[in-house]
Protein backbone atom coordinates (compact mmCIF):
# COMPACT_ATOMS: atom_id res chain seq x y z
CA UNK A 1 40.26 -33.22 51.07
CA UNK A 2 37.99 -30.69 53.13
CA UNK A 3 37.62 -27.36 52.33
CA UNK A 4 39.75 -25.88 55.07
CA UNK A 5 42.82 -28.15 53.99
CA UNK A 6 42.23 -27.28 50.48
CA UNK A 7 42.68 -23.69 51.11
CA UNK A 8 45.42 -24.18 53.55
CA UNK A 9 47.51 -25.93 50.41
CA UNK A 10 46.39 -22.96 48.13
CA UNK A 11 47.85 -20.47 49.99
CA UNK A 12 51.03 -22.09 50.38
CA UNK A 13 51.11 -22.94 46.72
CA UNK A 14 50.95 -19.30 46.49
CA UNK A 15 53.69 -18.39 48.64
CA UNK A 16 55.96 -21.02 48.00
CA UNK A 17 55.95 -21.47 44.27
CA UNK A 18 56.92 -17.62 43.71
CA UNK A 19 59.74 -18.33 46.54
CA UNK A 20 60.96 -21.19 45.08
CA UNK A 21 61.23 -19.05 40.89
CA UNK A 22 63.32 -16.56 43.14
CA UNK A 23 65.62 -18.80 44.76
CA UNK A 24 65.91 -20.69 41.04
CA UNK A 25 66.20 -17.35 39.86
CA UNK A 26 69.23 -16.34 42.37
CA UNK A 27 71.32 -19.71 42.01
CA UNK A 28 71.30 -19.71 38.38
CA UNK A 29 72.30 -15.93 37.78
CA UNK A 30 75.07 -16.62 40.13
CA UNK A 31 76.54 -19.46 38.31
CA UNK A 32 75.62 -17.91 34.92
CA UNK A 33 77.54 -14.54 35.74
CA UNK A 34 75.66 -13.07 32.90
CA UNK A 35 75.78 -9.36 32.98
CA UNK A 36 71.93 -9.27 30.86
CA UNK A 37 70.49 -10.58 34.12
CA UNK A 38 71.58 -9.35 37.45
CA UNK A 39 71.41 -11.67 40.66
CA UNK A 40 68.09 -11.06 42.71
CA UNK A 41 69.93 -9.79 45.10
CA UNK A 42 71.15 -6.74 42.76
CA UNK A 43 67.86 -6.08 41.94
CA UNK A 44 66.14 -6.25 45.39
CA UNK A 45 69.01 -3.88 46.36
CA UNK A 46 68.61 -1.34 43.30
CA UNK A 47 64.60 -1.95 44.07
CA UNK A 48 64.88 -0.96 47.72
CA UNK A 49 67.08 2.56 46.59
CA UNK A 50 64.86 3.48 43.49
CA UNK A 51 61.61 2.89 44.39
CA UNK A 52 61.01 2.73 48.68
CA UNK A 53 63.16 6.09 48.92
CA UNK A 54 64.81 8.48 45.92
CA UNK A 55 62.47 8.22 43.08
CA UNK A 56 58.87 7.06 44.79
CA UNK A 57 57.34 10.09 44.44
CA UNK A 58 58.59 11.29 41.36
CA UNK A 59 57.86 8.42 39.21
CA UNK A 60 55.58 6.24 41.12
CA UNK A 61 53.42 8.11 42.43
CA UNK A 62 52.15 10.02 38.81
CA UNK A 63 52.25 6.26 37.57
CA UNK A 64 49.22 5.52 40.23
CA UNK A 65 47.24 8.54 39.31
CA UNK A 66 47.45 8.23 35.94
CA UNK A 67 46.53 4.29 36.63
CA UNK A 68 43.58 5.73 38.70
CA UNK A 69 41.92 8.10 36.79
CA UNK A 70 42.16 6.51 33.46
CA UNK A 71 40.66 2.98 35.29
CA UNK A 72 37.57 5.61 37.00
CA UNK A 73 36.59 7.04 33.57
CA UNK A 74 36.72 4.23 31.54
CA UNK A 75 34.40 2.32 34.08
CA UNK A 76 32.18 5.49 34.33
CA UNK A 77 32.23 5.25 30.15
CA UNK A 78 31.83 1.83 29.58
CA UNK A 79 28.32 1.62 32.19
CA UNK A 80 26.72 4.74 30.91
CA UNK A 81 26.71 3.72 27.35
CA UNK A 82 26.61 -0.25 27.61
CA UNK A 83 23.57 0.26 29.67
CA UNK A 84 21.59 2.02 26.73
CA UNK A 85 22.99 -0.38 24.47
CA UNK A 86 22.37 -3.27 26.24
CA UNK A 87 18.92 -2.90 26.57
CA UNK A 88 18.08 -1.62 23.12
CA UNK A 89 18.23 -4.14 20.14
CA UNK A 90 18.45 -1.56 17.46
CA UNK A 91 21.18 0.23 18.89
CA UNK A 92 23.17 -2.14 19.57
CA UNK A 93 22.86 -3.50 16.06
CA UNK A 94 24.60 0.47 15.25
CA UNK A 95 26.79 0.38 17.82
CA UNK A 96 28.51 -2.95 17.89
CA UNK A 97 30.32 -2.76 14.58
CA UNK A 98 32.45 0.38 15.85
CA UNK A 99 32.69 -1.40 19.16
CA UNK A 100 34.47 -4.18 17.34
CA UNK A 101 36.66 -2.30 15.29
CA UNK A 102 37.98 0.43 18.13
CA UNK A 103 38.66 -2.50 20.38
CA UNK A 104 40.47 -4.50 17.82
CA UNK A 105 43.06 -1.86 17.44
CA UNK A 106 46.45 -2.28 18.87
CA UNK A 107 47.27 0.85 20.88
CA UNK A 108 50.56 1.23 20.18
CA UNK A 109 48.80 2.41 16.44
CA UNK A 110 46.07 5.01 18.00
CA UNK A 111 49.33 6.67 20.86
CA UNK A 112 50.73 9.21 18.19
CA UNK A 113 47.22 10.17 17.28
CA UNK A 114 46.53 10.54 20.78
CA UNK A 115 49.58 12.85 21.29
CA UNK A 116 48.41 15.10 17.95
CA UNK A 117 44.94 14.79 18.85
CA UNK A 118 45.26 16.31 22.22
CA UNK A 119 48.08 18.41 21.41
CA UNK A 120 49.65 17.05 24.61
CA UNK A 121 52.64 14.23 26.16
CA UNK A 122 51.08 15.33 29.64
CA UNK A 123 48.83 13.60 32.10
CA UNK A 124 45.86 14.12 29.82
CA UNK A 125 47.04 12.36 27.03
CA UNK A 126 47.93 9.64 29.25
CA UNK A 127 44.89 9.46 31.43
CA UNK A 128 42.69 9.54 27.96
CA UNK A 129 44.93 6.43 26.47
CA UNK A 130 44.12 4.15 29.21
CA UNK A 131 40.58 5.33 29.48
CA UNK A 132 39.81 4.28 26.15
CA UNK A 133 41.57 0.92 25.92
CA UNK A 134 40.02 0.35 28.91
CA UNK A 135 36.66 1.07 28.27
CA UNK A 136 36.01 -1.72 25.86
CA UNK A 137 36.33 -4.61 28.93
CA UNK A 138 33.75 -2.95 31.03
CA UNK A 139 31.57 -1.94 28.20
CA UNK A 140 31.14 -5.22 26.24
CA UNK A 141 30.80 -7.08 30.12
CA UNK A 142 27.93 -4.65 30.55
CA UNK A 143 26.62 -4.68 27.33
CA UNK A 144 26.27 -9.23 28.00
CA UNK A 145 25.23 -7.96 31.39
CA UNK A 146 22.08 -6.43 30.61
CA UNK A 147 21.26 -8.97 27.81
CA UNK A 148 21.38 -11.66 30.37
CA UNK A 149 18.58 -9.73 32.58
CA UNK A 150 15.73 -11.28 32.15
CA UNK A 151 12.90 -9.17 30.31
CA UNK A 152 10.01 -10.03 31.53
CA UNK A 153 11.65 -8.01 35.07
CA UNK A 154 11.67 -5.15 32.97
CA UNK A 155 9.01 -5.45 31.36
CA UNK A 156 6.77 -5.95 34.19
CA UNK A 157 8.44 -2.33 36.06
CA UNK A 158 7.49 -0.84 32.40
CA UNK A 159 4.13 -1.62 32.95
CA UNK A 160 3.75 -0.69 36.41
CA UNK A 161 5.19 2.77 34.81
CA UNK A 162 8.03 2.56 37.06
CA UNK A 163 10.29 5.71 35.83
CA UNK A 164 13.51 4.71 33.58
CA UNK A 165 15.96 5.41 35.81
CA UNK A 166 13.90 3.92 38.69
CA UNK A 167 14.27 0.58 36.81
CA UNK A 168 18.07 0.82 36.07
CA UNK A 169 18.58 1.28 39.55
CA UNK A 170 16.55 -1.18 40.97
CA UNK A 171 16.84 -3.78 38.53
CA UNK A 172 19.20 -3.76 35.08
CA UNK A 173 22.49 -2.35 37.40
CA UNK A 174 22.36 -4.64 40.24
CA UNK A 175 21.49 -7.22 37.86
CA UNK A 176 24.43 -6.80 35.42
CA UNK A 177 26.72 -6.05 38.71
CA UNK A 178 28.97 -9.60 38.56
CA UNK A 179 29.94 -9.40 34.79
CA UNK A 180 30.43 -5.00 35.31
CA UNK A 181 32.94 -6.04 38.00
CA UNK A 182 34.56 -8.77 35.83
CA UNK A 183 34.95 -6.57 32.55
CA UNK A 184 36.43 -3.76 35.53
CA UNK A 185 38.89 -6.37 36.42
CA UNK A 186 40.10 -7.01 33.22
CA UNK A 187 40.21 -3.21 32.63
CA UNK A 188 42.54 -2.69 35.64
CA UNK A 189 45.55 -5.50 34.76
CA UNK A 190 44.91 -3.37 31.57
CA UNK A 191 45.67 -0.26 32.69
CA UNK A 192 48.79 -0.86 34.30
CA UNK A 193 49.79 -2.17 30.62
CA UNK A 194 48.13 0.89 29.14
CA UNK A 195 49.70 3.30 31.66
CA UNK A 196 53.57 1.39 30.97
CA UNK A 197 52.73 2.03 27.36
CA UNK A 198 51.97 5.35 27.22
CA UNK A 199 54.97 6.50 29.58
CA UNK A 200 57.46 4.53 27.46
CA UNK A 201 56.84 6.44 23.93
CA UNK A 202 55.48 10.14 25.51
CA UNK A 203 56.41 10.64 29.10
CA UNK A 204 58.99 12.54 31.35
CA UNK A 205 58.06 11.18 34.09
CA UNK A 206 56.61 7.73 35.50
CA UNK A 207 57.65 4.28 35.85
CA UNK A 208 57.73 3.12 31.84
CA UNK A 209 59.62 6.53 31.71
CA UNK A 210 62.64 4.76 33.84
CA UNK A 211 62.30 1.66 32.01
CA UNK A 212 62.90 3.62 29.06
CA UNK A 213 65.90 5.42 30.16
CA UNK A 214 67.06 2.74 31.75
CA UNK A 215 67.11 0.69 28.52
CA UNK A 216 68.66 3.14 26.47
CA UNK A 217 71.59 3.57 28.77
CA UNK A 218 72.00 -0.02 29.39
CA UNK A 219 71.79 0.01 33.24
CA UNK A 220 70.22 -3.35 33.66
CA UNK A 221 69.84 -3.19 37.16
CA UNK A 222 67.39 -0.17 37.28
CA UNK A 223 65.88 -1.57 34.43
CA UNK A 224 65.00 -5.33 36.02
CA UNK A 225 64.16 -3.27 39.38
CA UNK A 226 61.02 -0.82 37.63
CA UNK A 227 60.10 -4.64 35.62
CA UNK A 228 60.15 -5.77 39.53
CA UNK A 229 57.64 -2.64 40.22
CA UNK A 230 55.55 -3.39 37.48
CA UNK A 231 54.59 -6.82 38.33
CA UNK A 232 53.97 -5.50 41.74
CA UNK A 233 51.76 -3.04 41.09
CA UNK A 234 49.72 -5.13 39.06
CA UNK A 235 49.44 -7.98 41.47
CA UNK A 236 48.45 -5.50 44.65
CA UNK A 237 45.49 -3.50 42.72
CA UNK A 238 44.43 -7.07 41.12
CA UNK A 239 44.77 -8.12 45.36
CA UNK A 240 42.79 -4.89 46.75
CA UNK A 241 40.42 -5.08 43.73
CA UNK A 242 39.54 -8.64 44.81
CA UNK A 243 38.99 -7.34 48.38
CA UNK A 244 36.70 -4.47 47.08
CA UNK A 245 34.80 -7.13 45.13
CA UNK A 246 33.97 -9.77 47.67
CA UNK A 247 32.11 -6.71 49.88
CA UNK A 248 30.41 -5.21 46.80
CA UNK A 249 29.42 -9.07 45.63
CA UNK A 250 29.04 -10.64 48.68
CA UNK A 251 25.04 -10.50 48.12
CA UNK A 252 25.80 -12.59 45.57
CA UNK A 253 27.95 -15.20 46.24
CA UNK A 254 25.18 -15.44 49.12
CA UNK A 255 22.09 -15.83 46.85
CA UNK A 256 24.10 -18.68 44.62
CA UNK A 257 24.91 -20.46 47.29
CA UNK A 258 21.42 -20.36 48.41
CA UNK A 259 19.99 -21.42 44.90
CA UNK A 260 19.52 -25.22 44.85
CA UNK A 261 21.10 -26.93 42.01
């Protein structure tokens, strides 16, 4: 099978096999009659009036920013320090331990300290949670980025007493770049998590907000339609992110394929 054809059957894969759960989806709701899960048509409908018109920009649109800034400052977080501790031995011996620990907690367990701690249910609380649970993706990927650099490239821009940040620019950055961008992807389908999270326990507005309410007052339709929204907006910033990442890698992907096996 050549390449083109193999691609050609990927994308329809892709098309068809979500297609085809919807249409299963449809057929066995309406035979079911079950009043716990709506036809796909019900949804669609209550998907089309909640979320293209009435409540867009007072519940998606604070969802996105709070998705947004809490995705910019944990990558901004996680490269400033794993850089440092990627390249020093001793620290990272310090700083790994905590690492570990802080990204082995579950965050429902650290989202009422983050409400006492800030003093706050608004966007900063929110923005902070997702920052910090997605931090540790980005930060360990750098940390493993660095390590993988080779030394003797740094050392030999040591000895030609090229200036610190000289050689992080020039050569630990670009050089960690692939796994950075890996750990960032991670981060982001863990945002959207982070983001539903924090809006379902401490939020008056936002998407998890209306799952919430619509849980609590039963209306099944609203609810299935912001579940609808969630797995969207997870699988179009996971789709744009991809785009972003084959321009900002594309130097890449160029030197592998020019490296002989």
């Amino acid at each position: 099978m050549n390449r083109r054809l193999y691609n050609g059957v990927a994308i329809a894969a892709e098309i068809l096999v979500p297609l085809a759960i919807l249409a299963a989806w449809q057929l066995w709701t309406v035979q079911a009659d079950n009043p716990n899960f709506p036809r796909l048509s019900t949804i669609l409908v209550e998907f089309r009036d909640m979320w293209l018109f009435s409540q867009f920009t007072t519940h998606v649109v604070p969802s996105l920013v709070r998705i947004g800034l809490g995705f910019g400052i944990a990558v901004v977080a996680g490269v400033a320090l794993g850089i440092p501790i990627g390249l020093s031995r001793s620290t990272r011996k310090l700083a790994m331990p905590h690492i570990e620990y802080w990204r082995a907690m579950p965050p429902p367990a650290l989202l009422p300290i983050s409400i006492v701690l800030l003093n706050d249910i608004g966007d900063k609380q929110k923005v902070a949670f997702i920052a910090f649970f997605c931090m540790f993706p980005v930060l360990l990927n750098t940390i493993e980025g660095v390590r993988g650099i080779d030394p003797t490239l740094i050392d030999t821009m040591r000895s030609y007493r090229i200036p610190p940040l000289e050689r992080v620019r020039r050569i630990v950055l670009p050089g960690a770049l692939p796994q950075i961008v890996a750990g960032m992807r991670t981060s982001l389908s863990l945002a959207v998590i982070m983001m539903v999270l924090a809006e379902y326990f401490s939020s008056t507005s936002g998407v998890g907000y209306v799952l919430l309410i619509s849980k609590n007052t039963f209306e099944l339709g609203p609810m299935w339609a912001a579940i609808v929204l969630i797995g969207l907006l997870g699988y179009l910033l996971n789709l744009l992110f991809l785009l972003a990442e084959r321009r900002a890698l594309a130097w890449h992907r160029g030197w592998r394929a020019s490296t002989p096996l």
